[in-house]
Protein backbone atom coordinates (compact mmCIF):
# COMPACT_ATOMS: atom_id res chain seq x y z
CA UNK A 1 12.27 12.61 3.63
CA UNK A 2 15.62 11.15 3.21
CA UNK A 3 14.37 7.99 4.56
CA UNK A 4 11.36 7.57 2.24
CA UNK A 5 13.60 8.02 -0.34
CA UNK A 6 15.90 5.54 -0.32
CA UNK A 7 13.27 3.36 0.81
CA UNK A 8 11.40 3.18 -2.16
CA UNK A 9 14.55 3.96 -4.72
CA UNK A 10 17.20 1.38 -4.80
CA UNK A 11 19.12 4.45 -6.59
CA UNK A 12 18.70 6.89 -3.65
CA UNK A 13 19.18 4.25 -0.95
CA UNK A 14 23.11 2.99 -3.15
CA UNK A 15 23.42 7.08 -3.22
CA UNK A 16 22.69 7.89 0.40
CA UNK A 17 23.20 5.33 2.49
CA UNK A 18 27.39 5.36 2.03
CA UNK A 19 26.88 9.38 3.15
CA UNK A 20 24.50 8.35 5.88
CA UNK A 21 26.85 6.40 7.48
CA UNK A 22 30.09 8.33 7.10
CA UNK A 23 28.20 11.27 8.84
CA UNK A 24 27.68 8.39 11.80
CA UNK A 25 31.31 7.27 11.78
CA UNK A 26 33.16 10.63 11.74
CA UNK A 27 34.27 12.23 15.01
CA UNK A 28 31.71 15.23 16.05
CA UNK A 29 34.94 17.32 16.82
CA UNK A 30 35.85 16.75 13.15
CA UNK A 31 32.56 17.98 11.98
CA UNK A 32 32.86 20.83 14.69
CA UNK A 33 35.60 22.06 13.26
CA UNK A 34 35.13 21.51 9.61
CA UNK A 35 31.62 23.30 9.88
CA UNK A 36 33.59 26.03 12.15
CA UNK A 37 35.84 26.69 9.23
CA UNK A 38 32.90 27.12 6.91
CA UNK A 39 30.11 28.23 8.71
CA UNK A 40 29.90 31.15 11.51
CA UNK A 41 30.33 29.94 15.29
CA UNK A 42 26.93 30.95 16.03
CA UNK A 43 25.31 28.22 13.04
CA UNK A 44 28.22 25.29 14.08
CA UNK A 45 26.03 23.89 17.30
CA UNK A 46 22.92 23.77 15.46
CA UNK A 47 24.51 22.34 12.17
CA UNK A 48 26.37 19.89 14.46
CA UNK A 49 22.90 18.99 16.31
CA UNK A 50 21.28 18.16 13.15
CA UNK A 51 24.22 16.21 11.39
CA UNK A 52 24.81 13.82 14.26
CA UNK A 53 20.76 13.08 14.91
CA UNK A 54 20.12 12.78 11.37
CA UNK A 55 21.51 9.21 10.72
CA UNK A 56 19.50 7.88 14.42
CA UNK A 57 16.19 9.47 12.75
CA UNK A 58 17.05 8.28 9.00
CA UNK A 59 17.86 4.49 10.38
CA UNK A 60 14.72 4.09 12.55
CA UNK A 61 12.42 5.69 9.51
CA UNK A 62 13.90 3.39 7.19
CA UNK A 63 13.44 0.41 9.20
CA UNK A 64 9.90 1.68 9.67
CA UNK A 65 9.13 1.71 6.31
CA UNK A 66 10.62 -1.63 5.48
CA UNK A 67 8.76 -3.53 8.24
CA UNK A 68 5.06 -1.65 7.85
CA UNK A 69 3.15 -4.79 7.21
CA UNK A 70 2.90 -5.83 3.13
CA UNK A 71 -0.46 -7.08 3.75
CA UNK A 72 -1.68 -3.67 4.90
CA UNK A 73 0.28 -2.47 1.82
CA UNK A 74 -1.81 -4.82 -0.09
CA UNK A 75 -4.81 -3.98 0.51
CA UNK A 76 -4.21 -0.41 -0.24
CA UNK A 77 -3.39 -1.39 -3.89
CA UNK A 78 -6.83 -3.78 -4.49
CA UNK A 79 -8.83 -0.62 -2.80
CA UNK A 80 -6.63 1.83 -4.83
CA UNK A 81 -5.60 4.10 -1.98
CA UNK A 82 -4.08 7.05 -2.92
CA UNK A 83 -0.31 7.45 -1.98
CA UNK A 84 -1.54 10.05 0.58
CA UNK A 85 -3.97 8.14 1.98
CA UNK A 86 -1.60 4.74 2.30
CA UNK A 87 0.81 7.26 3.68
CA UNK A 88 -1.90 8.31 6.57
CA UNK A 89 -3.53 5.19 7.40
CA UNK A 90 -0.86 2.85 6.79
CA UNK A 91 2.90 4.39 7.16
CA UNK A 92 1.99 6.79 9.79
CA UNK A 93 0.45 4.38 12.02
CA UNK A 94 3.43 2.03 11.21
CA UNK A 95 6.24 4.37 11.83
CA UNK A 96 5.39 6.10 15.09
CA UNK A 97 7.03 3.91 17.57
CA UNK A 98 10.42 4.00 15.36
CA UNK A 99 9.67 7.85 15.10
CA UNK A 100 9.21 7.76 18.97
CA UNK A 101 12.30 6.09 19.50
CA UNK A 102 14.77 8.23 17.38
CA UNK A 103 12.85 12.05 18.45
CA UNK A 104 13.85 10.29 21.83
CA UNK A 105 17.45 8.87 21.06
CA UNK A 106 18.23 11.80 18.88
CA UNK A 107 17.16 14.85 21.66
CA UNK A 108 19.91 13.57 24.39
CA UNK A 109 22.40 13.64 21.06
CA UNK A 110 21.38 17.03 19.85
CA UNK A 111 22.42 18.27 23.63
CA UNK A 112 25.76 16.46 23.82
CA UNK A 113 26.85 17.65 20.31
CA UNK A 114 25.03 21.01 20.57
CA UNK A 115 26.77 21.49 23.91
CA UNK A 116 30.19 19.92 22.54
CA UNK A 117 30.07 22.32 19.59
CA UNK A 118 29.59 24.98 22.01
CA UNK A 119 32.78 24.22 23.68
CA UNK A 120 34.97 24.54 20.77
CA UNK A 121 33.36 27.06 18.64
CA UNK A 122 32.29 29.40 22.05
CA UNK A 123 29.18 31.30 20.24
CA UNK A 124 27.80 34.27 22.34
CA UNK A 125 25.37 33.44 25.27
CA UNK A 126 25.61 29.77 24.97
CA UNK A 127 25.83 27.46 27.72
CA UNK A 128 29.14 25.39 25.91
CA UNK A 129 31.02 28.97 25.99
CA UNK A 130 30.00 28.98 29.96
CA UNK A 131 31.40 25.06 30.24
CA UNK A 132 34.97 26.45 27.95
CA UNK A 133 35.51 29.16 30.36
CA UNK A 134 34.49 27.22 33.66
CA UNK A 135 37.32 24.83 32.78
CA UNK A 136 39.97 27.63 31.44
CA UNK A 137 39.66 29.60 34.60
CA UNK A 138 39.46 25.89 36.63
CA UNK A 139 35.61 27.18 38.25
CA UNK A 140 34.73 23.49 38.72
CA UNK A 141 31.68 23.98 40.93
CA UNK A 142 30.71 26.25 37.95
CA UNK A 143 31.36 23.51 35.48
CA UNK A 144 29.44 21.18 37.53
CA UNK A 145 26.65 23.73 37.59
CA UNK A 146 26.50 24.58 33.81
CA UNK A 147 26.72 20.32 33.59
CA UNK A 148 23.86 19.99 35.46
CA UNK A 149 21.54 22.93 33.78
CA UNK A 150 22.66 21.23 30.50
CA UNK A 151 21.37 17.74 31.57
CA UNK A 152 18.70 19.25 33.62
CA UNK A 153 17.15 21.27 30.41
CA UNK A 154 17.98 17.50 28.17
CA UNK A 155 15.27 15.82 31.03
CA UNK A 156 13.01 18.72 30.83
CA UNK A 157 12.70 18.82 26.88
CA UNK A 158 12.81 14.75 26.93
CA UNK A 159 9.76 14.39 29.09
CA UNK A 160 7.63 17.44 26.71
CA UNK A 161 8.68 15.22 23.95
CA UNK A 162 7.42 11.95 25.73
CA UNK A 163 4.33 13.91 26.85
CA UNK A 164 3.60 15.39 22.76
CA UNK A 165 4.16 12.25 21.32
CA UNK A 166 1.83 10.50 23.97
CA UNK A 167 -0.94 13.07 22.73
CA UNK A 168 0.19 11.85 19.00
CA UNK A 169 -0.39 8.39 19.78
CA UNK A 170 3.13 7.44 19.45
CA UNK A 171 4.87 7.50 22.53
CA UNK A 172 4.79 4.77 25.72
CA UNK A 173 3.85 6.16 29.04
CA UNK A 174 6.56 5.76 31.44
């Protein structure tokens, strides 16, 4: 949504973009512990998640919408598509190898920072809380093991996401 709206308002864009990219150029420990201090430790990994993939989705949308072809856009307007139905046939089609690319990008970041908010906030049952106390109580073939379940389970949910968004239309086969 954020995308589409600064994409079509030169106000929302001059409002959103500065924000946008501050949320890309801060630290994620900063955020970890900001959203620590405001939040309880069991929201901070997925508020963490979602701040640090939300600039990689916003960016790729955006430049989705920017390059969708102004001919297509065009002829919408002389056969007086609706918005919904330019939307469907024109920006849909248009946007779902930039959507493919930042579900994809943005996954493997939602682990890191999930996992990396995990370690310093140490919910209940979370595999980051595992990875703080492997290293406290130096249990490095532990640490290697809650590494590998971490990148193993990133892999795993990466290829379901190739595979849905090959069923969308959207994704390349690999």
């Amino acid at each position: 949504m954020l995308a589409v709206l600064t994409s079509i308002s030169d106000w929302f864009d001059c409002l959103l973009s500065p924000a946008i990219r501050v949320i890309r150029a801060t630290p994620v420990a900063s955020f970890i512990l900001l959203v620590l201090l405001w939040t309880g430790r069991d929201f901070v990994p997925v508020v963490i998640a979602g701040l640090m993939v939300l600039p990689v989705v916003w960016e790729n949308l955006s430049r989705g919408i920017r390059v969708t072809d102004p001919k297509l856009l065009e002829m919408a307007r002389v056969y007086r598509f609706s918005a919904v139905k330019t939307a469907r046939l024109i920006y849909l089609p248009s946007l779902r190898p930039y959507f493919s690319a930042a579900l994809t990008t943005a996954m493997g970041l939602a682990w890191k920072s999930g996992a990396a908010a995990e370690v310093l906030c140490l919910p209940k049952s979370a595999i980051g809380t595992r990875i703080y106390n492997s290293k406290l109580y130096l249990e490095i073939p532990d640490l290697f093991a809650w590494t590998v379940v971490v990148v193993c389970l990133s892999l795993i949910l990466e290829k379901l996401l190739r595979f849905a968004l090959e069923r969308w239309g959207g994704g390349e086969r690999q």
